[in-house]
N, C-alpha and C. Protein backbone atom coordinates (compact mmCIF):
# COMPACT_ATOMS: atom_id res chain seq x y z
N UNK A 1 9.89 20.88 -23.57
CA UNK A 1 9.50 21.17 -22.21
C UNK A 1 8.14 20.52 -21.94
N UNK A 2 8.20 20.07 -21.09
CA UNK A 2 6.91 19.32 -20.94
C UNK A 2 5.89 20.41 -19.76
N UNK A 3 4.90 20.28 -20.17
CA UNK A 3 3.61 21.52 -19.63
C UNK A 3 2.74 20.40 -18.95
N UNK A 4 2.47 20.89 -17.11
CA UNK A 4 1.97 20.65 -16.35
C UNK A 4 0.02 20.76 -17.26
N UNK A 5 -0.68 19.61 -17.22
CA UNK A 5 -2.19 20.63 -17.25
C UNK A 5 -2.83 21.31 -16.15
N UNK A 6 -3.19 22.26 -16.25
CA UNK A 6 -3.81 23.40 -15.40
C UNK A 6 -4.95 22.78 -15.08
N UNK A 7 -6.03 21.48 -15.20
CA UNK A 7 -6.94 21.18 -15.35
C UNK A 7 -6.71 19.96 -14.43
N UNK A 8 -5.72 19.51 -14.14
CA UNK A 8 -5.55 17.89 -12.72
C UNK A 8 -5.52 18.82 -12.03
N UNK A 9 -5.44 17.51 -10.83
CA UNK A 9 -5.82 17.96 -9.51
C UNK A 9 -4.67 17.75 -9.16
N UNK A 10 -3.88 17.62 -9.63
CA UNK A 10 -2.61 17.92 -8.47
C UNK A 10 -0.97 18.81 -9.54
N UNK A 11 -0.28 19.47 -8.60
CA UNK A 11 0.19 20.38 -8.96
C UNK A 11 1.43 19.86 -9.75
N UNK A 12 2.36 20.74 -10.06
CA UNK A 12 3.61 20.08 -10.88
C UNK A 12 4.64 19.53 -10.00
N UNK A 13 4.38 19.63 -8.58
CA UNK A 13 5.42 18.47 -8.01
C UNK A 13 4.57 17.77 -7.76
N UNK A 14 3.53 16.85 -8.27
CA UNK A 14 2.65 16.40 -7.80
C UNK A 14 2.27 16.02 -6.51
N UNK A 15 1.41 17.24 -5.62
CA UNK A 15 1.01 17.31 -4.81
C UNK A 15 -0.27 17.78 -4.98
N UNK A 16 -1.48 17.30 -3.98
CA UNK A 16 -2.88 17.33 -4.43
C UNK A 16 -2.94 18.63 -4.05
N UNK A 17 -3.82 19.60 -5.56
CA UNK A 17 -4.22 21.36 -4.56
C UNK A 17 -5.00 21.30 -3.91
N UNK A 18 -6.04 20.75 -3.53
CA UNK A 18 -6.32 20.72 -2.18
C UNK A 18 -6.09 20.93 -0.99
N UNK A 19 -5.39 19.66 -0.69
CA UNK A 19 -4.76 19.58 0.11
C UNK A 19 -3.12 19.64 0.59
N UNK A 20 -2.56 19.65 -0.33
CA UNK A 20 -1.27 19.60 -0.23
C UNK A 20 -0.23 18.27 -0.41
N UNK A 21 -1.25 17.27 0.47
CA UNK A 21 -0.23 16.05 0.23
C UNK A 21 0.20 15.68 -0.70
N UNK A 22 1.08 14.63 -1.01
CA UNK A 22 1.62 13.58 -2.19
C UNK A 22 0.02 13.25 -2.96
N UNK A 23 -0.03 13.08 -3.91
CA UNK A 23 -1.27 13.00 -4.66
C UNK A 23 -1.43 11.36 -4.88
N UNK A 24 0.02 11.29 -5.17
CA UNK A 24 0.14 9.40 -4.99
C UNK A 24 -0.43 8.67 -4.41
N UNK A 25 -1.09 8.91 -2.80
CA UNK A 25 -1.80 8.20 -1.89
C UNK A 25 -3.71 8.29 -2.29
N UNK A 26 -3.50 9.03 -2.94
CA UNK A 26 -4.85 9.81 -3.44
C UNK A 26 -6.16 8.43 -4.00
N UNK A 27 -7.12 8.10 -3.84
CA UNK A 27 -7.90 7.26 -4.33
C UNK A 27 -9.06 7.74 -5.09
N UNK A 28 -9.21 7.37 -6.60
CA UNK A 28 -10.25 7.48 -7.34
C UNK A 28 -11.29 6.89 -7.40
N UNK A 29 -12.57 6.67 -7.03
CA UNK A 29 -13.78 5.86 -7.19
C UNK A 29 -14.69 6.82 -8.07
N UNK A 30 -14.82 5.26 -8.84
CA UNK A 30 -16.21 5.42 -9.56
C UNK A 30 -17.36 5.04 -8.99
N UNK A 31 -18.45 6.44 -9.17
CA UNK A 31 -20.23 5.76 -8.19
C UNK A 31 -20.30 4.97 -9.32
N UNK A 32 -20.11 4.45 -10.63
CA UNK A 32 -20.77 3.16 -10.99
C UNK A 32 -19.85 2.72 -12.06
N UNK A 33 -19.21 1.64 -12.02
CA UNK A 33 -17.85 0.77 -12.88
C UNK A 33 -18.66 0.80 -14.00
N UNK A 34 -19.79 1.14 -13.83
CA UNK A 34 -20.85 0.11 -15.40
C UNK A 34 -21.03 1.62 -16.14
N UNK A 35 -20.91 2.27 -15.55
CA UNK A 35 -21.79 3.60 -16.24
C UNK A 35 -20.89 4.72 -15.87
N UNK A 36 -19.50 4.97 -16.60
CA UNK A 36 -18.82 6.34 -16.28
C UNK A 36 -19.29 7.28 -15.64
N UNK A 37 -20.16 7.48 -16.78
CA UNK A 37 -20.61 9.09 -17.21
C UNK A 37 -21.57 9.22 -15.76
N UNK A 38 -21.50 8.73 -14.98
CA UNK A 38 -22.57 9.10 -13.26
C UNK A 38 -21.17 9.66 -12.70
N UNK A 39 -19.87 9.74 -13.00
CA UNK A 39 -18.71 10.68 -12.38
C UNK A 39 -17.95 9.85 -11.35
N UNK A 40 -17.50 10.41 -10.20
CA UNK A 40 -16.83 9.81 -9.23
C UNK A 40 -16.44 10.80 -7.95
N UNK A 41 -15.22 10.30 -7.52
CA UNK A 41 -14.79 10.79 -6.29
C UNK A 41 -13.10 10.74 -6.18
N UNK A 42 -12.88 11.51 -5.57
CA UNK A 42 -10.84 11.55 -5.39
C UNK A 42 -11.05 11.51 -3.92
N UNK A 43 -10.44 11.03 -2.88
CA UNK A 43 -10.20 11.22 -1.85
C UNK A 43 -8.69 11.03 -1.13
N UNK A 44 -8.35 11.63 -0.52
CA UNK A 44 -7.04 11.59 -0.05
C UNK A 44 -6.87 10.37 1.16
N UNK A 45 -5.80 9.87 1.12
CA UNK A 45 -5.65 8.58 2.33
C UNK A 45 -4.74 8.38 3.34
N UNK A 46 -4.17 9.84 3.62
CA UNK A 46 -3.34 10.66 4.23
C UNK A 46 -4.65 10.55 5.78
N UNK A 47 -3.79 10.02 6.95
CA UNK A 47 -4.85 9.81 7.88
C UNK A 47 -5.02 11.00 8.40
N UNK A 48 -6.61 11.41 8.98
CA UNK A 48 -6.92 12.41 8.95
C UNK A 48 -7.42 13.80 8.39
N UNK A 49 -6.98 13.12 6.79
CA UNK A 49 -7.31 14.05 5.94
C UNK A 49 -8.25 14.19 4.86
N UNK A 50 -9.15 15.13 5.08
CA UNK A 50 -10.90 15.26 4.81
C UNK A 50 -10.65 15.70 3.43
N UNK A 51 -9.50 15.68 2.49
CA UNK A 51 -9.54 16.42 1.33
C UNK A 51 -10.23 15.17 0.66
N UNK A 52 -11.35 15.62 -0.11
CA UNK A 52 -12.45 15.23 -0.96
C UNK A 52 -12.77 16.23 -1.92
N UNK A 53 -12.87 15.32 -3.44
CA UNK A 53 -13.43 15.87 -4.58
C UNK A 53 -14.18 15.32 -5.71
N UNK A 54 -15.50 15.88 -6.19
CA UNK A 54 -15.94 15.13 -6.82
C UNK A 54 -15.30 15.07 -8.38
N UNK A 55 -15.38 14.03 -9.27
CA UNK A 55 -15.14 14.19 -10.84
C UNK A 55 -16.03 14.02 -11.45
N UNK A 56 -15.91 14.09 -12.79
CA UNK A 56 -16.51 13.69 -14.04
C UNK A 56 -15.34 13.43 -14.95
N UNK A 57 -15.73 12.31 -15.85
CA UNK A 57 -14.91 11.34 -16.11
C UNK A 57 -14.91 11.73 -17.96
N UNK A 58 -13.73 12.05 -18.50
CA UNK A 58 -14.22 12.67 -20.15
C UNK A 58 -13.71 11.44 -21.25
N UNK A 59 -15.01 10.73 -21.50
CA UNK A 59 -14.82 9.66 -22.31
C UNK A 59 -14.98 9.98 -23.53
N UNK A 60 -14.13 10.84 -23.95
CA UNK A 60 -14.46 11.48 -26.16
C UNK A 60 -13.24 10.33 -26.12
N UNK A 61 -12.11 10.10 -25.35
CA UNK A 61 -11.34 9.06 -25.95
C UNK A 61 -11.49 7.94 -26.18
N UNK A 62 -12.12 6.78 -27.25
CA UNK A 62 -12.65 5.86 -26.77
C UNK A 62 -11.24 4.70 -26.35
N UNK A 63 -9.77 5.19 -27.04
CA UNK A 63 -9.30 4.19 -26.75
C UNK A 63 -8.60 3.78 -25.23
N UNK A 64 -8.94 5.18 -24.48
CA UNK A 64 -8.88 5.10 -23.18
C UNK A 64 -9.56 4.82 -22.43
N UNK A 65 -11.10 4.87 -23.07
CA UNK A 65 -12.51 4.51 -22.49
C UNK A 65 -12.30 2.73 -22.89
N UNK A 66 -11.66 2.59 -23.78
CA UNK A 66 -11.79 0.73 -23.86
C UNK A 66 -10.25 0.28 -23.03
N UNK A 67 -9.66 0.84 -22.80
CA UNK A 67 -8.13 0.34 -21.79
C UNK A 67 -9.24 0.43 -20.37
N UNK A 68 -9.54 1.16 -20.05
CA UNK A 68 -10.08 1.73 -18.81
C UNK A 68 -11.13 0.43 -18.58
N UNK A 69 -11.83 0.21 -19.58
CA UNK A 69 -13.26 -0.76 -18.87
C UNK A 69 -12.70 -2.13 -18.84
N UNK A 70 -11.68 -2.58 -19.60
CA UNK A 70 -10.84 -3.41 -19.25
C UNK A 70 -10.06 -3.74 -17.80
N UNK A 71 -10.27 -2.38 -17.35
CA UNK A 71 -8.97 -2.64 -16.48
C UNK A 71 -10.16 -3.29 -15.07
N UNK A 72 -11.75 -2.02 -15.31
CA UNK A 72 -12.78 -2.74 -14.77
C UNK A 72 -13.42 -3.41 -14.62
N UNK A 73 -13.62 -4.11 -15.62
CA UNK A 73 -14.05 -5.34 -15.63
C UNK A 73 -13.27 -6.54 -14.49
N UNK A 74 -13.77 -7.45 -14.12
CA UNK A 74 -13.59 -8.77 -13.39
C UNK A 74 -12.97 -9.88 -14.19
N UNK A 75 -11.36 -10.55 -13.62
CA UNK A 75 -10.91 -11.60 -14.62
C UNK A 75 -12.39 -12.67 -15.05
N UNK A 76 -12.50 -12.92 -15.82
CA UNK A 76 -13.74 -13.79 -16.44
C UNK A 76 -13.22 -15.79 -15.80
């Protein structure tokens, strides 16, 4: 059986608790690509809709912390 985490932001039909919508439309920003650990932002892109949340970003994984800065980084 696979177990929803109680700890995302969006529910087991994935819909944001917030707000309700599809979570899919949902946008993650980082305040700084260079420096995780300053956290971020979720915002919904559902027009009209003010659902906003801040994060913090848990880098103990490093091999997700090195997929991830990859993905940020700029083709060279």
């Amino acid at each position: 059986m696979n177990k929803h985490d109680p700890g995302s932001c969006d529910d087991e039909r994935g819909n944001c608790k917030l707000c309700g919508h599809p979570f899919d439309p949902h946008l993650i920003i980082a305040y700084d690509v260079n420096d995780l650990t300053k956290g971020g932002e979720m915002r919904c892109q559902v027009p009209d809709c003010s659902c906003r949340q801040t994060l913090s970003f848990d880098l103990t994984d490093k091999e997700w912390v090195k997929k991830l800065n990859s993905l940020l980084k700029p083709p060279s």
